[in-house]
Protein backbone atom coordinates (compact mmCIF):
# COMPACT_ATOMS: atom_id res chain seq x y z
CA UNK A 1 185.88 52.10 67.34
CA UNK A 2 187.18 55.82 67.06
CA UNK A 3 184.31 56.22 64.29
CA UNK A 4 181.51 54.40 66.17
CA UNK A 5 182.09 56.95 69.46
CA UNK A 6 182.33 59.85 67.52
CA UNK A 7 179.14 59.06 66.04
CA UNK A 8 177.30 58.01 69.68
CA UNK A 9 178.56 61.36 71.18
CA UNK A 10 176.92 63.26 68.40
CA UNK A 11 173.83 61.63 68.39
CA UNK A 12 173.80 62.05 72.54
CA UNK A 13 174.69 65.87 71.77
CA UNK A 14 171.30 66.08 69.29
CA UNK A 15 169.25 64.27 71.57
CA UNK A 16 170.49 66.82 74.73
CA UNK A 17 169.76 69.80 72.70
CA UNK A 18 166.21 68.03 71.13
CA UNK A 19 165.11 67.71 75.23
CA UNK A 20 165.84 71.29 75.98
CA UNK A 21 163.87 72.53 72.97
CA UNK A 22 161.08 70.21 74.23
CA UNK A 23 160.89 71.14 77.24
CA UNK A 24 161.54 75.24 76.49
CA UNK A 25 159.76 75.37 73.18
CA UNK A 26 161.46 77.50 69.99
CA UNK A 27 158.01 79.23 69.67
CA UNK A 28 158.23 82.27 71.65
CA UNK A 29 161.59 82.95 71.01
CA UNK A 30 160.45 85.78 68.47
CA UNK A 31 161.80 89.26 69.14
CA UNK A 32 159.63 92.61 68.89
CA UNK A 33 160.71 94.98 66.46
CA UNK A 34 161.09 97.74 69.10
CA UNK A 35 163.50 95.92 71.08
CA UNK A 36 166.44 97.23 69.59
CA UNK A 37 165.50 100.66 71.57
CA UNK A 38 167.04 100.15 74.83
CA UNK A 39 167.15 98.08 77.74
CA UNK A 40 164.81 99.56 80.48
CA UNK A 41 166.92 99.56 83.15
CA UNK A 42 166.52 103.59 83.63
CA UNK A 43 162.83 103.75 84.75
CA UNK A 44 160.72 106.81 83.46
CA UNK A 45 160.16 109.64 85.54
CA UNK A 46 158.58 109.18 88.57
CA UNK A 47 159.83 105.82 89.11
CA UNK A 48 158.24 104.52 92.55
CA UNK A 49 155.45 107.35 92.56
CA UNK A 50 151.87 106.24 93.45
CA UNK A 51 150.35 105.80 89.99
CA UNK A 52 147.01 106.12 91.40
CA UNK A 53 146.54 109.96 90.42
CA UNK A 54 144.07 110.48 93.59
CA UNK A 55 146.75 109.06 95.67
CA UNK A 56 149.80 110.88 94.78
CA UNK A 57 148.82 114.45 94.85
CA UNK A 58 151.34 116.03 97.29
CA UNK A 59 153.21 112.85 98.50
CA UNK A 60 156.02 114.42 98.35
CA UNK A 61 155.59 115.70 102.15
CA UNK A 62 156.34 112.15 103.13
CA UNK A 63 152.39 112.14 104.51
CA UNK A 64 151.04 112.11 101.12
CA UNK A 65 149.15 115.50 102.48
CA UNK A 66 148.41 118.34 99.49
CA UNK A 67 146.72 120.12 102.24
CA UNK A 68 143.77 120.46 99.78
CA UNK A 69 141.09 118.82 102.46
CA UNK A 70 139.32 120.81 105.19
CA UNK A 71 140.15 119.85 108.55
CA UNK A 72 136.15 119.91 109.11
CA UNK A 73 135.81 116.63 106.63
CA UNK A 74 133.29 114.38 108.24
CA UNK A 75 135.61 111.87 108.44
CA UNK A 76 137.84 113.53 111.03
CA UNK A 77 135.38 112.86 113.74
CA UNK A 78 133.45 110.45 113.02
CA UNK A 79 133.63 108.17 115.64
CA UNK A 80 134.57 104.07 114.26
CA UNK A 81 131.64 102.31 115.01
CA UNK A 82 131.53 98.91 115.01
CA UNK A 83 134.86 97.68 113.33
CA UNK A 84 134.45 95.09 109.88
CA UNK A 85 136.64 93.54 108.00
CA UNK A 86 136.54 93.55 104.06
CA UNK A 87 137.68 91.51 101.05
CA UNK A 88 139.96 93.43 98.50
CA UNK A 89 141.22 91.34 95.51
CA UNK A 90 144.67 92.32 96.00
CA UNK A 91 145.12 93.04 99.52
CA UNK A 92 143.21 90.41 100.91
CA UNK A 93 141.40 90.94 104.75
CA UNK A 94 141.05 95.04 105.24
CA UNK A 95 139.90 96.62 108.55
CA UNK A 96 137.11 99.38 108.44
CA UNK A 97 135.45 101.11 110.00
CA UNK A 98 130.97 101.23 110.25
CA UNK A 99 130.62 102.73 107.04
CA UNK A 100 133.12 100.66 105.30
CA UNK A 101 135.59 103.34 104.78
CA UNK A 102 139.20 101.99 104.77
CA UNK A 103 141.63 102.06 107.53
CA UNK A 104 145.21 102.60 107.08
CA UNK A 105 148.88 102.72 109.71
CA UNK A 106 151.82 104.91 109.32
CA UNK A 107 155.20 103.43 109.22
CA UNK A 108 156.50 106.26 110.77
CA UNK A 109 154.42 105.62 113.82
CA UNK A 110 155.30 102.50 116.49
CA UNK A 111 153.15 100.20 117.71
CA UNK A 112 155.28 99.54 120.99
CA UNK A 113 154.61 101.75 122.57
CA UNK A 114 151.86 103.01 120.33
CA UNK A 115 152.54 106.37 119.09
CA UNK A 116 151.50 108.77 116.53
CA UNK A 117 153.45 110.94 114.62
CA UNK A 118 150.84 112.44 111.95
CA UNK A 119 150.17 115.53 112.95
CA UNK A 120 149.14 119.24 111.54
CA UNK A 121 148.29 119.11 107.35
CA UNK A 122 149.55 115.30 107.66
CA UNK A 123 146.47 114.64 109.99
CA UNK A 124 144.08 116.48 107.48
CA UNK A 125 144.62 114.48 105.03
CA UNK A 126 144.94 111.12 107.48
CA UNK A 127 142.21 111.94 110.31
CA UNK A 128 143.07 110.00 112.75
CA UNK A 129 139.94 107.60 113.87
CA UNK A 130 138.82 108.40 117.59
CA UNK A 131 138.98 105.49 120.03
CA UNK A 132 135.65 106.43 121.88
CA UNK A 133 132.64 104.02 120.61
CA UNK A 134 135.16 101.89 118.51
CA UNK A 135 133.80 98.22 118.52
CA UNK A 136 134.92 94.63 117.44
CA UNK A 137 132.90 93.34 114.74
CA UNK A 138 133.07 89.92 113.39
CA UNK A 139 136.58 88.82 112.49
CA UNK A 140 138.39 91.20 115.04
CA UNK A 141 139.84 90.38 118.37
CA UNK A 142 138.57 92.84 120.59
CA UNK A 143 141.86 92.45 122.78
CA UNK A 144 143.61 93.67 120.35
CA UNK A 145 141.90 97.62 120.18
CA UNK A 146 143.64 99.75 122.45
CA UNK A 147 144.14 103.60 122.60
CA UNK A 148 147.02 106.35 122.28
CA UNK A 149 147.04 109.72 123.61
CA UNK A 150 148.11 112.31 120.48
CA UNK A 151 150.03 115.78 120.89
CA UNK A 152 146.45 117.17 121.24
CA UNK A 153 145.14 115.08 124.20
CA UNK A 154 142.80 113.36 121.92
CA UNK A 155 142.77 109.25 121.85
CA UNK A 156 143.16 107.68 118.69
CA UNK A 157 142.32 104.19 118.02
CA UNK A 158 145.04 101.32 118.15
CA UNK A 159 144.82 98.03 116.28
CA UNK A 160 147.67 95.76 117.45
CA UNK A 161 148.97 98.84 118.90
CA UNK A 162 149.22 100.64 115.50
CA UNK A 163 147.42 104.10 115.25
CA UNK A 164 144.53 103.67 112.47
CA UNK A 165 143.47 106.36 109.78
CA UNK A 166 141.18 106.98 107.62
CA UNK A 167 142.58 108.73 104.49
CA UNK A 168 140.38 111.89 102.69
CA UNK A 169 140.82 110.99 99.20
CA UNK A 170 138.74 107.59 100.54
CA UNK A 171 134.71 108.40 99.36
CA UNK A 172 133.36 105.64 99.33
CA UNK A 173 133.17 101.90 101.19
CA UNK A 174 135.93 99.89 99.47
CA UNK A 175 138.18 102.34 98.26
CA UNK A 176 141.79 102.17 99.09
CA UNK A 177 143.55 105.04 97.44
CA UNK A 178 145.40 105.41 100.05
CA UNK A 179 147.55 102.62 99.52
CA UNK A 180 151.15 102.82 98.88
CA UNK A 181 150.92 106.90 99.28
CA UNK A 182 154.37 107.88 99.76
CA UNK A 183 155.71 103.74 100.15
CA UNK A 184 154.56 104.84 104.16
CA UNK A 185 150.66 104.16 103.79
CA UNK A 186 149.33 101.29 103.62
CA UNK A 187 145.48 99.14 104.12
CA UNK A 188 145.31 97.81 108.01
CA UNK A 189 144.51 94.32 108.59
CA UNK A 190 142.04 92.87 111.25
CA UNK A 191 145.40 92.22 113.48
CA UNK A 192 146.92 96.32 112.23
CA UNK A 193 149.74 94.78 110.50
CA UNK A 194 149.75 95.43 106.91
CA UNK A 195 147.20 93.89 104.50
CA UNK A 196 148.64 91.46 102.15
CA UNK A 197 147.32 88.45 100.19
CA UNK A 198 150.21 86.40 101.83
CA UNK A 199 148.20 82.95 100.94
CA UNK A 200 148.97 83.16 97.36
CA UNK A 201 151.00 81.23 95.85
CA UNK A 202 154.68 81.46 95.10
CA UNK A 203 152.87 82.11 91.23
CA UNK A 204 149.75 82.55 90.07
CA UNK A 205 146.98 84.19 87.55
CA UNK A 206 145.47 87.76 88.49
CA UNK A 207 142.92 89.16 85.53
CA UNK A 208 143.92 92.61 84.88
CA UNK A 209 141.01 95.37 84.08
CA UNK A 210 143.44 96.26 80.84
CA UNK A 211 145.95 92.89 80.26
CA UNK A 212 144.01 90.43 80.83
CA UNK A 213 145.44 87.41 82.54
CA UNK A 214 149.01 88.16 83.86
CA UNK A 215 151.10 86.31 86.15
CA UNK A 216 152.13 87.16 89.76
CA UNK A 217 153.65 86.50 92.85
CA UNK A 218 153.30 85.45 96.23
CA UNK A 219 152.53 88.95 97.12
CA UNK A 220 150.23 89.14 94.24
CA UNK A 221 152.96 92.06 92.44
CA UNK A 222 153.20 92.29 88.56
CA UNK A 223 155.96 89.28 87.09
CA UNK A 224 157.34 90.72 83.68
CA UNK A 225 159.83 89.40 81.19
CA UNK A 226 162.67 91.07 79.73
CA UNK A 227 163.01 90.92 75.76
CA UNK A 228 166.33 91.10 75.69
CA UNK A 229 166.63 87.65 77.73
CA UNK A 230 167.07 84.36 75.76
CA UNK A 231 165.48 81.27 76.69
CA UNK A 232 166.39 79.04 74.21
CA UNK A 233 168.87 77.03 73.46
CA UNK A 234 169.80 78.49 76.73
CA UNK A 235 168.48 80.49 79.31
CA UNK A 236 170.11 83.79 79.79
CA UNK A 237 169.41 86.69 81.79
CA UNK A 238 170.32 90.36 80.18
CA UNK A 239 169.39 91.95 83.21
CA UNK A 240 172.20 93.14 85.41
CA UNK A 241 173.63 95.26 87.82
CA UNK A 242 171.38 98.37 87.88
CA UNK A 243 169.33 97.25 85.80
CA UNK A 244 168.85 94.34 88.14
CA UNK A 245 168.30 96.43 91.28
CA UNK A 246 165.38 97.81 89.02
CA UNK A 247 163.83 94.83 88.10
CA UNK A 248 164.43 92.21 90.74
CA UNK A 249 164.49 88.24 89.33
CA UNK A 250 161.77 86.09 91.27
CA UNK A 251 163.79 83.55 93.13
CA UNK A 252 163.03 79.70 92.18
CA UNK A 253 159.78 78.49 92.99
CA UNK A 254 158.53 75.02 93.06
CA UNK A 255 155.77 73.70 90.28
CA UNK A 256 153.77 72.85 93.42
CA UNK A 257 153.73 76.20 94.62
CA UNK A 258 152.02 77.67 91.32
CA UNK A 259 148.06 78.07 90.57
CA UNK A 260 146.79 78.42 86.59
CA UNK A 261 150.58 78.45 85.21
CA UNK A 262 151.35 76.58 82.10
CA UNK A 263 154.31 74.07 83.50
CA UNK A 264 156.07 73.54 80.80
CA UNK A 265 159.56 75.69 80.59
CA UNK A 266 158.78 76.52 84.52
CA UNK A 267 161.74 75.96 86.51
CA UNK A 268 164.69 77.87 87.81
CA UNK A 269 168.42 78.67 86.39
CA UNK A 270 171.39 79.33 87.70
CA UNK A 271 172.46 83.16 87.54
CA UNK A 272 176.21 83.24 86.51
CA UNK A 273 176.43 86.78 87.80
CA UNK A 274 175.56 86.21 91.34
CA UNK A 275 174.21 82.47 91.63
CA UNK A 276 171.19 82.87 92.50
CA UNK A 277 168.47 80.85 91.72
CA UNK A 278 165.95 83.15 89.28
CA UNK A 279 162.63 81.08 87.95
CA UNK A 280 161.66 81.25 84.41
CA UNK A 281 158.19 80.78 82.92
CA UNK A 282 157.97 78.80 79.51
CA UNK A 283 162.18 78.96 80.04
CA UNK A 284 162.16 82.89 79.96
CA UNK A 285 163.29 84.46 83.32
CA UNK A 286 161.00 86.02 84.83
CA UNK A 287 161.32 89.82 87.32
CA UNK A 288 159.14 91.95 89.42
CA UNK A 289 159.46 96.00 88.86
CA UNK A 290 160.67 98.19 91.99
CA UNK A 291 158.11 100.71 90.43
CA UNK A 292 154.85 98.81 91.24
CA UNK A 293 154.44 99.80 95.06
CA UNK A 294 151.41 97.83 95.71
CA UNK A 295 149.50 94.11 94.63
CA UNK A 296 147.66 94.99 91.23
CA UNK A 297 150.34 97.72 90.39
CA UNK A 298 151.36 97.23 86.05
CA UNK A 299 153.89 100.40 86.58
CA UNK A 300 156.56 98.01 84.60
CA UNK A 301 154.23 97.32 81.09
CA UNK A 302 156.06 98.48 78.12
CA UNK A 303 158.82 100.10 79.83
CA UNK A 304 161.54 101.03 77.26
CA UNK A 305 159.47 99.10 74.85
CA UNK A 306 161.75 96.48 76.54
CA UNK A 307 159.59 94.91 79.89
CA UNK A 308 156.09 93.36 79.60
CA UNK A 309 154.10 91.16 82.14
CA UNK A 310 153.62 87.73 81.45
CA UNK A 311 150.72 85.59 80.26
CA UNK A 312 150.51 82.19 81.92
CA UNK A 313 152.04 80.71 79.14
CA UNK A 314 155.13 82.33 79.44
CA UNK A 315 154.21 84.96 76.61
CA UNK A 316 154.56 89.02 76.58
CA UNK A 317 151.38 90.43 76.93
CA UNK A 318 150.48 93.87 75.07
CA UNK A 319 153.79 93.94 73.08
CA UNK A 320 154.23 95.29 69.89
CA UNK A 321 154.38 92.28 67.30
């Protein structure tokens, strides 16, 4: 009887561990050779900096204002027009004005009661958009434009009682580089609160111009994988502490919540080190970088030679074989 247990518990063990490798897979398991550099959990310099290099000149004002522009740019007084709203592929629903040029809010300003606190070299760079002959296009509730009286008696349009912007750097209809400037800037949607593709899902598939197709999340930001983890025979995260402030784990998300990711391996561990609940693609945990300040930001790729974004298979995508 002793024998025939022994024997049954073994085969039970082989069959456990047989399951997990089924449903994790041993075939991505394979190291880079330039992982035994370090661990990534000291960003490079300028960690959190606008990578855009048209939007970071001179951020360091807290207004993202080099005082490079001329307070006479067209833009400064052009009056709004007829408002419109636009589709960006990571932001989702942006406000602009006539000509299509971008309109951004402050988060130093308040929206109740409205009030505007760009002023001098901040408001050369960030005209503020005049009230007078601003409109409600399509898409817009008109109820929701109102007006605030700056330092300099002018009125300057509100949208949800946020002050709107245009930004100098912006040239043409579409562009957005002001964005993120100085992690206070950021795209106005048709109600002024921030623009945000907040109808993603929890994961999905966004083709990068240089990676290709790379997973993120609900808030369309970079996922990346960490090469020191493990995911097989069991998951474990090597990400801690500061390193974890850094590179924050995606909480657990459910299968159904996910668009164009491969579901095998996707599902969520236990954390030993706080007990959270961290998701893994392909059985790998998975992170977002607190370097990428914006939807479409790849700040994290290859940092360290450690931290790579993830295909929708689960796989590191651009490193070194």
């Amino acid at each position: 009887m002793k024998t025939s247990w022994r024997s049954a518990s073994l085969v039970a063990t082989a069959a456990g561990v047989m399951v997990f490798a089924t449903a994790c897979g041993s075939d991505n398991v394979t190291t880079p050779s330039s992982a035994a550099q370090n661990v990534g959990a000291t960003a490079p310099a300028g960690i959190g900096s606008i990578t855009n290099p048209s939007a970071s000149t001179g951020a360091g004002n807290g207004y993202g204002a080099d005082g490079s522009q001329a307070s006479s740019s067209p833009a400064a007084v052009a009056p709004a027009g007829e408002l419109t709203v636009a589709s960006n592929p990571d932001l989702g629903k942006v406000l602009t004005d006539s000509s299509g040029l971008t309109l951004y809010r402050f988060d130093a300003d308040t929206a109740n009661p409205p009030k505007s606190n760009c002023d001098g070299d901040c408001a050369t760079t960030w005209p503020p958009v005049p009230a007078n002959d601003a409109t409600a296009g399509s898409g817009i509730d008109k109820s929701l434009l109102g007006e605030v009286t700056r330092t300099d008696g002018t009125k300057q349009l509100t949208v949800g009682g946020w002050p709107v912007y245009r930004y100098a750097k912006d040239v043409n209809a579409g562009d957005v580089n002001g964005q993120g400037v100085g992690g206070k800037w950021f795209a106005a949607a048709p109600d002024g609160k921030k623009a945000t593709l907040a109808s993603l899902p929890g994961l999905s598939v966004r083709k990068d111009a240089k990676l290709g197709d790379i997973i993120v999340d609900k808030n369309g930001m970079t996922v990346y994988r960490f090469i020191k983890d493990k995911a097989w025979p069991k998951v474990v995260s090597n990400c801690t502490g500061d390193c974890l402030a850094k590179w924050p784990a995606v909480a657990e998300v459910a299968s159904s919540d996910t668009k164009g990711i491969v579901k095998k391996g996707l599902m969520g561990f236990t954390r030993p080190d706080n007990g959270a609940k961290q998701q893994t693609v392909n059985c790998w945990p998975i992170y977002t970088f607190s370097g990428d300040s914006k939807a479409g930001d790849t700040n994290g790729q290859g940092v360290g030679g450690t931290w790579y974004a993830v295909s929708p298979e689960g796989k590191l995508v651009g490193a070194p074989s």
